[in-house]
Structures are given as C-alpha cells and as structure tokens.
C-alpha atoms as a PDB file:
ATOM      1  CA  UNK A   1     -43.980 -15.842 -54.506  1.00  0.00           C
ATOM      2  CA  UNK A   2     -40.469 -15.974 -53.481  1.00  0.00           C
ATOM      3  CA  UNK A   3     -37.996 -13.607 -55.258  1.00  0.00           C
ATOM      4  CA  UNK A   4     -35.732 -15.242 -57.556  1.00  0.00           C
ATOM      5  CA  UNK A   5     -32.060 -14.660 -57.008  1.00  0.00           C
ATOM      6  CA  UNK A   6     -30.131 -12.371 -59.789  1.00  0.00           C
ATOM      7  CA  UNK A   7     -29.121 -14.188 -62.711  1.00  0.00           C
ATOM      8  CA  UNK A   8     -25.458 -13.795 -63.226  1.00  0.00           C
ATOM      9  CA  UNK A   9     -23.545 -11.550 -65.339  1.00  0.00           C
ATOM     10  CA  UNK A  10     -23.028 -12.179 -68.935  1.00  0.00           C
ATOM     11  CA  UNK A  11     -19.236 -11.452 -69.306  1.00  0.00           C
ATOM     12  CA  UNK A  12     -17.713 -14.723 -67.533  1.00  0.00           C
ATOM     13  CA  UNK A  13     -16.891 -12.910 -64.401  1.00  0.00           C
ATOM     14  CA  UNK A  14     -17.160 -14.924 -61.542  1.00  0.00           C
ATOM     15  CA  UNK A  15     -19.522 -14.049 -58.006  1.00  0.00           C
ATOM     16  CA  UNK A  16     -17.484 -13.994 -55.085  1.00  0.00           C
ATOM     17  CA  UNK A  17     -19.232 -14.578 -51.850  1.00  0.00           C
ATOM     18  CA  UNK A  18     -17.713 -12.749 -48.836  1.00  0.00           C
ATOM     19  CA  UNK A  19     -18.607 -14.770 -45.565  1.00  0.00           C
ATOM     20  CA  UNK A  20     -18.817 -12.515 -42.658  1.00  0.00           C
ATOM     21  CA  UNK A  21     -15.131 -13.114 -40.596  1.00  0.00           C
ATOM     22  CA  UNK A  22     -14.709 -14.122 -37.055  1.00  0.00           C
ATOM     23  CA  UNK A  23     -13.092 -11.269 -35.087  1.00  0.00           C
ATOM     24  CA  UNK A  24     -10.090 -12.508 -32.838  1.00  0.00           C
ATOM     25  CA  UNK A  25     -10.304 -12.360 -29.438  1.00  0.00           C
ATOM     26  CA  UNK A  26      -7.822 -11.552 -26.645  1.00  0.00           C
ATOM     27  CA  UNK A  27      -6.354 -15.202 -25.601  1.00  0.00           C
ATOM     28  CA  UNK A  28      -7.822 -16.205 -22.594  1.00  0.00           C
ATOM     29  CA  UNK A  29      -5.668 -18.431 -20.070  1.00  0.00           C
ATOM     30  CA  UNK A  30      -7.792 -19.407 -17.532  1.00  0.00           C
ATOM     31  CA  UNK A  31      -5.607 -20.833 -14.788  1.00  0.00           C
ATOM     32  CA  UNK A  32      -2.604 -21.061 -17.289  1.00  0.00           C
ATOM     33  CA  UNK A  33      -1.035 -17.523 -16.187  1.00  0.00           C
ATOM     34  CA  UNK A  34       0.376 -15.575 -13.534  1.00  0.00           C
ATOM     35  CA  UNK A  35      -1.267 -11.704 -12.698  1.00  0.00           C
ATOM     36  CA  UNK A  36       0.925  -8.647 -13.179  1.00  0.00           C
ATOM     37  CA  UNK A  37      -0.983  -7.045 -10.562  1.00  0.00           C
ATOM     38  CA  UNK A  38      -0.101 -10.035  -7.733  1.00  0.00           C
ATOM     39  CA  UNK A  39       3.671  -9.281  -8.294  1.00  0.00           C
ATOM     40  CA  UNK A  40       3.082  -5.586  -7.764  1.00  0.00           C
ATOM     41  CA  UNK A  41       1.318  -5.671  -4.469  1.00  0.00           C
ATOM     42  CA  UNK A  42       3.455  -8.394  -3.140  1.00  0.00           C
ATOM     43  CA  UNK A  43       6.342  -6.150  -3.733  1.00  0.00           C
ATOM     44  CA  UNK A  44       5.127  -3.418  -2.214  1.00  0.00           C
ATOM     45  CA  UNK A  45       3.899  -4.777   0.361  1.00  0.00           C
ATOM     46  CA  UNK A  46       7.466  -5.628   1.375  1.00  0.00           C
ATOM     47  CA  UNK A  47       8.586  -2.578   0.703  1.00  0.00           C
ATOM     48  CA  UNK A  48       6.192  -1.133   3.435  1.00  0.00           C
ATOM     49  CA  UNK A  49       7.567  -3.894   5.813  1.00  0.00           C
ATOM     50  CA  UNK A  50      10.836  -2.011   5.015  1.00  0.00           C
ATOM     51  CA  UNK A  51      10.068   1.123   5.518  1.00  0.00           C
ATOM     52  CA  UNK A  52       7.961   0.459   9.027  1.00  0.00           C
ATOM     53  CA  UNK A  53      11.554  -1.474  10.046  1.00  0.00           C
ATOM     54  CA  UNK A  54      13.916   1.209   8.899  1.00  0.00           C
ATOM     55  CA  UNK A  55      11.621   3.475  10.698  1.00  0.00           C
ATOM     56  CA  UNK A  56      11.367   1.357  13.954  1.00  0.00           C
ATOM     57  CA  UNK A  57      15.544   1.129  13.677  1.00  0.00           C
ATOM     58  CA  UNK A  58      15.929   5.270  13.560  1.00  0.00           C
ATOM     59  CA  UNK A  59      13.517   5.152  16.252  1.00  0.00           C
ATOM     60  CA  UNK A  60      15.080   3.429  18.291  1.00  0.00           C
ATOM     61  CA  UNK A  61      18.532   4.834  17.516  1.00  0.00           C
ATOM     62  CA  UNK A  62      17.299   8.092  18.009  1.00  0.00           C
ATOM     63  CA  UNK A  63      15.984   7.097  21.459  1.00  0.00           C
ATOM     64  CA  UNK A  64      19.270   5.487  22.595  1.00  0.00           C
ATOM     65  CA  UNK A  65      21.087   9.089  21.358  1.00  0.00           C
ATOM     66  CA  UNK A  66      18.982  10.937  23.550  1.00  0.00           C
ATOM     67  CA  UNK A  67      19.600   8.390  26.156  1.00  0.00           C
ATOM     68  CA  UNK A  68      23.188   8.681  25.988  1.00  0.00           C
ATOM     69  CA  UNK A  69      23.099  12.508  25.886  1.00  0.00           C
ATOM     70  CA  UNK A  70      20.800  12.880  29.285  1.00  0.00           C
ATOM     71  CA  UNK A  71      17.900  14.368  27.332  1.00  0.00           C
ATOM     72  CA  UNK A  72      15.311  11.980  28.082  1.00  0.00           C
ATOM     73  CA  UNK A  73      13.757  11.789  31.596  1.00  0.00           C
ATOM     74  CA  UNK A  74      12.832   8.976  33.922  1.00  0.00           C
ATOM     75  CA  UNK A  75       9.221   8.715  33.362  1.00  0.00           C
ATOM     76  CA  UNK A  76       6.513   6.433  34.992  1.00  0.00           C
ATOM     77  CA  UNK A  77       4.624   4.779  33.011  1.00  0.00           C
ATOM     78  CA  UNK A  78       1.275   4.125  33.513  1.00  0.00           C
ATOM     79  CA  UNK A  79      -1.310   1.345  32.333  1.00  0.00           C
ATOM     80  CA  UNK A  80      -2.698   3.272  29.543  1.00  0.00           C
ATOM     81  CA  UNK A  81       0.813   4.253  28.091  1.00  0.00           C
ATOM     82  CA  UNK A  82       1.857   0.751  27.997  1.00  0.00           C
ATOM     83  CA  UNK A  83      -1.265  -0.818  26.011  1.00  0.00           C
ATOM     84  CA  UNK A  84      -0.573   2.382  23.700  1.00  0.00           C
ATOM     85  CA  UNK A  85       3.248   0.483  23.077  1.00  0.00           C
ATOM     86  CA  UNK A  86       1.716  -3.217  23.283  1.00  0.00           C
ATOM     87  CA  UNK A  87      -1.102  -2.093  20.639  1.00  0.00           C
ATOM     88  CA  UNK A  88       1.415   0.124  18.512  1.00  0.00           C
ATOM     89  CA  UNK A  89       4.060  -2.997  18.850  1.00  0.00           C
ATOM     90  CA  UNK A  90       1.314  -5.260  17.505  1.00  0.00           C
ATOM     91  CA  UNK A  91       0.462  -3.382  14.220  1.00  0.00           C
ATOM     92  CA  UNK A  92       4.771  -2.715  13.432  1.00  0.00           C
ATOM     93  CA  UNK A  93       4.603  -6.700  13.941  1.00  0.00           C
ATOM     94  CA  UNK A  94       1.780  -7.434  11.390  1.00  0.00           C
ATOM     95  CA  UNK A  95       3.109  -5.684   8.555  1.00  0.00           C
ATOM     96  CA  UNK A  96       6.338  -7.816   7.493  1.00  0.00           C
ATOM     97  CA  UNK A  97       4.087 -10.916   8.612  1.00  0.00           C
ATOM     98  CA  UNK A  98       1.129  -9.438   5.986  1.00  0.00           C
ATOM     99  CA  UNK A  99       3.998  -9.031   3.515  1.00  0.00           C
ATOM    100  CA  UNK A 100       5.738 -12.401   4.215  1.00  0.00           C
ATOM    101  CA  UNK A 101       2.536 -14.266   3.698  1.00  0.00           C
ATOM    102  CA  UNK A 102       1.652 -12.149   0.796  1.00  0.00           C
ATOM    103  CA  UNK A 103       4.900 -13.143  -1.000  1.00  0.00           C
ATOM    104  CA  UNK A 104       4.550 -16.894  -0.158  1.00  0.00           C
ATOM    105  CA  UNK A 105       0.781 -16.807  -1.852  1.00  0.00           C
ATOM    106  CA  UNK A 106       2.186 -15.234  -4.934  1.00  0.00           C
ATOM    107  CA  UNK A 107       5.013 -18.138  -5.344  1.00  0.00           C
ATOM    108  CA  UNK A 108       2.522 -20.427  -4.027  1.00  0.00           C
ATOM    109  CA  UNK A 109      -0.194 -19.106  -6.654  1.00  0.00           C
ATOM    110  CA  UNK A 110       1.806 -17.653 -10.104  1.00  0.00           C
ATOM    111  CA  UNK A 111       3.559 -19.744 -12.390  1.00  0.00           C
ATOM    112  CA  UNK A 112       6.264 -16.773 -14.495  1.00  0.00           C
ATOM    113  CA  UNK A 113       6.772 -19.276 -16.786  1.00  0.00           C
ATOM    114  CA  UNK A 114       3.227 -18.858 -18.130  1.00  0.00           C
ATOM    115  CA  UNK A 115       1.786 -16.185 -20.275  1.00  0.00           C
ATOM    116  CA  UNK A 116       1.297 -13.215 -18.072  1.00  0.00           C
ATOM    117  CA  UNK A 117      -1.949 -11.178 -17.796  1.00  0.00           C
ATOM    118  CA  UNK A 118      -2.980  -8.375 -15.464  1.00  0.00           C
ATOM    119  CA  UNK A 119      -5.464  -9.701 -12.536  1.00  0.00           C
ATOM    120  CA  UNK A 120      -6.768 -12.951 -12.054  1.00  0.00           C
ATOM    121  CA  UNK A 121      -8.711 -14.624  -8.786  1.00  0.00           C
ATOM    122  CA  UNK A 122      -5.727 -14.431  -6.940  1.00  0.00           C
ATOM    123  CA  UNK A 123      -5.557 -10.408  -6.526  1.00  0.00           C
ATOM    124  CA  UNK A 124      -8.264 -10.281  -4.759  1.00  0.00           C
ATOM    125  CA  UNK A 125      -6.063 -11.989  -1.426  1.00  0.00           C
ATOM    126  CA  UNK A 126      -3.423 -10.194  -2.680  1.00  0.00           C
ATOM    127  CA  UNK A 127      -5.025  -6.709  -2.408  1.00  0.00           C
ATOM    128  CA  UNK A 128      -6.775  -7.764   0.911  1.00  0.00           C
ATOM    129  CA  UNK A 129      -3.078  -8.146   2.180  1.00  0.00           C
ATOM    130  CA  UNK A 130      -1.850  -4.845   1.341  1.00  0.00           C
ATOM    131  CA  UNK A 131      -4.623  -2.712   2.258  1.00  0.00           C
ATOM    132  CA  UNK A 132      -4.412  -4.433   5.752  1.00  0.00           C
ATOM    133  CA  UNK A 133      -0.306  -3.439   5.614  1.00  0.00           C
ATOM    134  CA  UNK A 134      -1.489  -0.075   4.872  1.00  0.00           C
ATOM    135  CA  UNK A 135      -3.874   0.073   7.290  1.00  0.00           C
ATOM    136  CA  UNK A 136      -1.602  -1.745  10.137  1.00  0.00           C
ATOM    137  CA  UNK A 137       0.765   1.546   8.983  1.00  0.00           C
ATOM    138  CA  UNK A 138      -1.497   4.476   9.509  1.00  0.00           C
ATOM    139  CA  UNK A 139      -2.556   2.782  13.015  1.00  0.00           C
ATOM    140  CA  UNK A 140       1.133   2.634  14.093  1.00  0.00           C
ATOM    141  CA  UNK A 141       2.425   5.882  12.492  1.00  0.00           C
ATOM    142  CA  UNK A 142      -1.513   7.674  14.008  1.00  0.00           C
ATOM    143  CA  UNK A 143      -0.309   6.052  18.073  1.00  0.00           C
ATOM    144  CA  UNK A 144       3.231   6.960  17.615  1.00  0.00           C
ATOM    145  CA  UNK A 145       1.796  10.302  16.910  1.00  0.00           C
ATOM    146  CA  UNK A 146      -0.540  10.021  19.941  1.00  0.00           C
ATOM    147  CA  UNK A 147       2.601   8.797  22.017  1.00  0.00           C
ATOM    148  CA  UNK A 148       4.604  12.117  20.787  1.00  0.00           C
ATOM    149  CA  UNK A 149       1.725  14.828  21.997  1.00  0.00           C
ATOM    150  CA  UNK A 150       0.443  12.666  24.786  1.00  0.00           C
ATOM    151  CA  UNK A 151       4.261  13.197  26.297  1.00  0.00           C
ATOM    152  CA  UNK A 152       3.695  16.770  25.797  1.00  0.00           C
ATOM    153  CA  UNK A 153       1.250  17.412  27.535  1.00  0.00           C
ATOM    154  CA  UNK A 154       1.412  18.652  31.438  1.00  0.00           C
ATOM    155  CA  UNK A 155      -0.241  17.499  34.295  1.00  0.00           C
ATOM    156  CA  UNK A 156      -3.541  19.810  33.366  1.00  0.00           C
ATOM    157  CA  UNK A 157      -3.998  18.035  30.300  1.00  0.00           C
ATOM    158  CA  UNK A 158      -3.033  21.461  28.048  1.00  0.00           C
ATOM    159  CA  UNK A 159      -0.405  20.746  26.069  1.00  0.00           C
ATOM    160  CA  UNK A 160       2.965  23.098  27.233  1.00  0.00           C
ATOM    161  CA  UNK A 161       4.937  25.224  24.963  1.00  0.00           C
ATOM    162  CA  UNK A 162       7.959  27.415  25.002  1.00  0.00           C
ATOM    163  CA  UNK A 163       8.719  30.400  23.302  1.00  0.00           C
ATOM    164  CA  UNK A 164      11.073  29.013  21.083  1.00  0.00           C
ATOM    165  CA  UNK A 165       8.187  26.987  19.839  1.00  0.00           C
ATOM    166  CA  UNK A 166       6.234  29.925  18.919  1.00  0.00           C
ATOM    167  CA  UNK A 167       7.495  31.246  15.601  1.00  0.00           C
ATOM    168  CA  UNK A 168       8.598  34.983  15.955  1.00  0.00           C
ATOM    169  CA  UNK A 169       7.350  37.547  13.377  1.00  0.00           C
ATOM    170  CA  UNK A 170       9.008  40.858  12.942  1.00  0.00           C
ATOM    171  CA  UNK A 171       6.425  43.949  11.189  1.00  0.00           C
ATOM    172  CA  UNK A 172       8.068  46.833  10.181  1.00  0.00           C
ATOM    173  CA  UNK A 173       5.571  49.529   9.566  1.00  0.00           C
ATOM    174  CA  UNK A 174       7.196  52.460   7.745  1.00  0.00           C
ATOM    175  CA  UNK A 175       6.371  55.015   5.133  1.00  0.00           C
ATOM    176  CA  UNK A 176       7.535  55.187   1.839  1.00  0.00           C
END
C-alpha cells in the first residue's frame, strides 16, 4: 500500500511548493564573439617583430660606427660564415611576416563588435604563430651569438683573450 500524502493543516494556511530552480549559466556565443586571448598574441607578436627590427637597426648602426672608426678588419669570409648570415637573415625575416599574418587572421577572424570572451578555435593559429616568432627569435639571437664567439676565436680554434678581459682582483692579507 502506497503512503497517503499529509492531509493539510487545519488553520487555512496555504502549502507552497518550491520547484527546484534552474541555475544560470555563463552565456555561450558560439561563433558570435571575438577571443581576448587572439588580440593579445597578435600584439605581441608585433611587438617582437619590433624589437628583432630595432635590434637589426642598432646592429647595423653599430657596425657602420666601427666601420667608420677603422675598428673592424677586412675579413674573408668563408662558406660556412655566410650560410650562418643567410640562415640568421632568414629567421629576422620570418618574424614580422609571422606577426603580419598573425594580425591579418585576427581581423580576418574577430568581430570587436561582438561580446568578447577569452579563447575560442581561433587561438589555437594564433598561439602556433607566436611560439614560431619566439622560436624564429632565440634561433637568430642563439647564431648572432655563434657569429660573436666564432669571430673570436684564432686560427687554433681556442678562443683568444687579453688581459684586459680578465677581471683583476686585488687581496690584501693583513692582520688586525
């Protein structure tokens, strides 16, 4: 036998049934927004193309000052010295082209007129493209490196040094 349900109370109060309530959700757009996320790296990825090109600029400047003051040498250049330059030349051109495409995706890709959320299917390209700017940075920053102790080194392969290279230390042993 089923149990029967409670009769109700005898003062005229009335039952009130409390239905269980929906809990709202975060909206969800969908395609109808543009990712916080997408601006960010596109941004910084031209940043990076700005730094690699103010970079290349004092380079070169600092290259024609030497020039101009007689402090760099003729040197002959061999094969392996020149695909250092023609591979280190390749990754300075990438970046701004990583960034310049990254930028034209995100205008391509984001409506700012629509609600905004954080990430959406789009990052994904958009973070592939500035981890390949970084990357393209760290190869030309690690052979400019390379190019800097590879010039001094001497003709044995040891790398030279002077004695104002060597820091000087003076001990001073006395007794209290």
């Amino acid at each position: 036998m089923a149990p029967e349900p409670p009769e109700p109370p005898d003062d005229g109060d009335e039952i009130l049934e409390i239905y269980p309530v929906e809990v709202p959700l975060a909206p969800w757009y969908g395609d109808a927004a543009w990712a916080l996320l997408n601006l960010v790296l596109s941004v910084a990825g031209a940043i990076l193309a700005l730094m690699m090109g103010i970079r290349v600029l004092m380079k070169k400047r600092r290259e024609r000052e030497d020039y101009e003051e007689g402090l760099q040498q003729d040197e002959v250049e061999d094969e392996d010295s020149e695909k250092r330059k023609r591979g280190r030349l390749i990754f300075i051109f990438a970046i701004p082209i990583l960034a310049i495409v990254a930028i034209i995706l995100f205008i391509l890709t984001q409506d700012m007129r629509l609600p905004m959320i954080l990430v959406d299917w789009w990052t994904l390209a958009h973070v592939i493209l500035f981890v390949a700017g970084i990357i393209c940075y760290i190869f030309a920053y690690k052979r400019e490196k390379d190019d800097e102790e590879s010039d001094d080194e001497g003709l044995d392969g040891k790398i030279q040094s002077t004695t104002k290279d060597i820091p000087r230390r003076r001990v001073i042993l006395g007794n209290k």
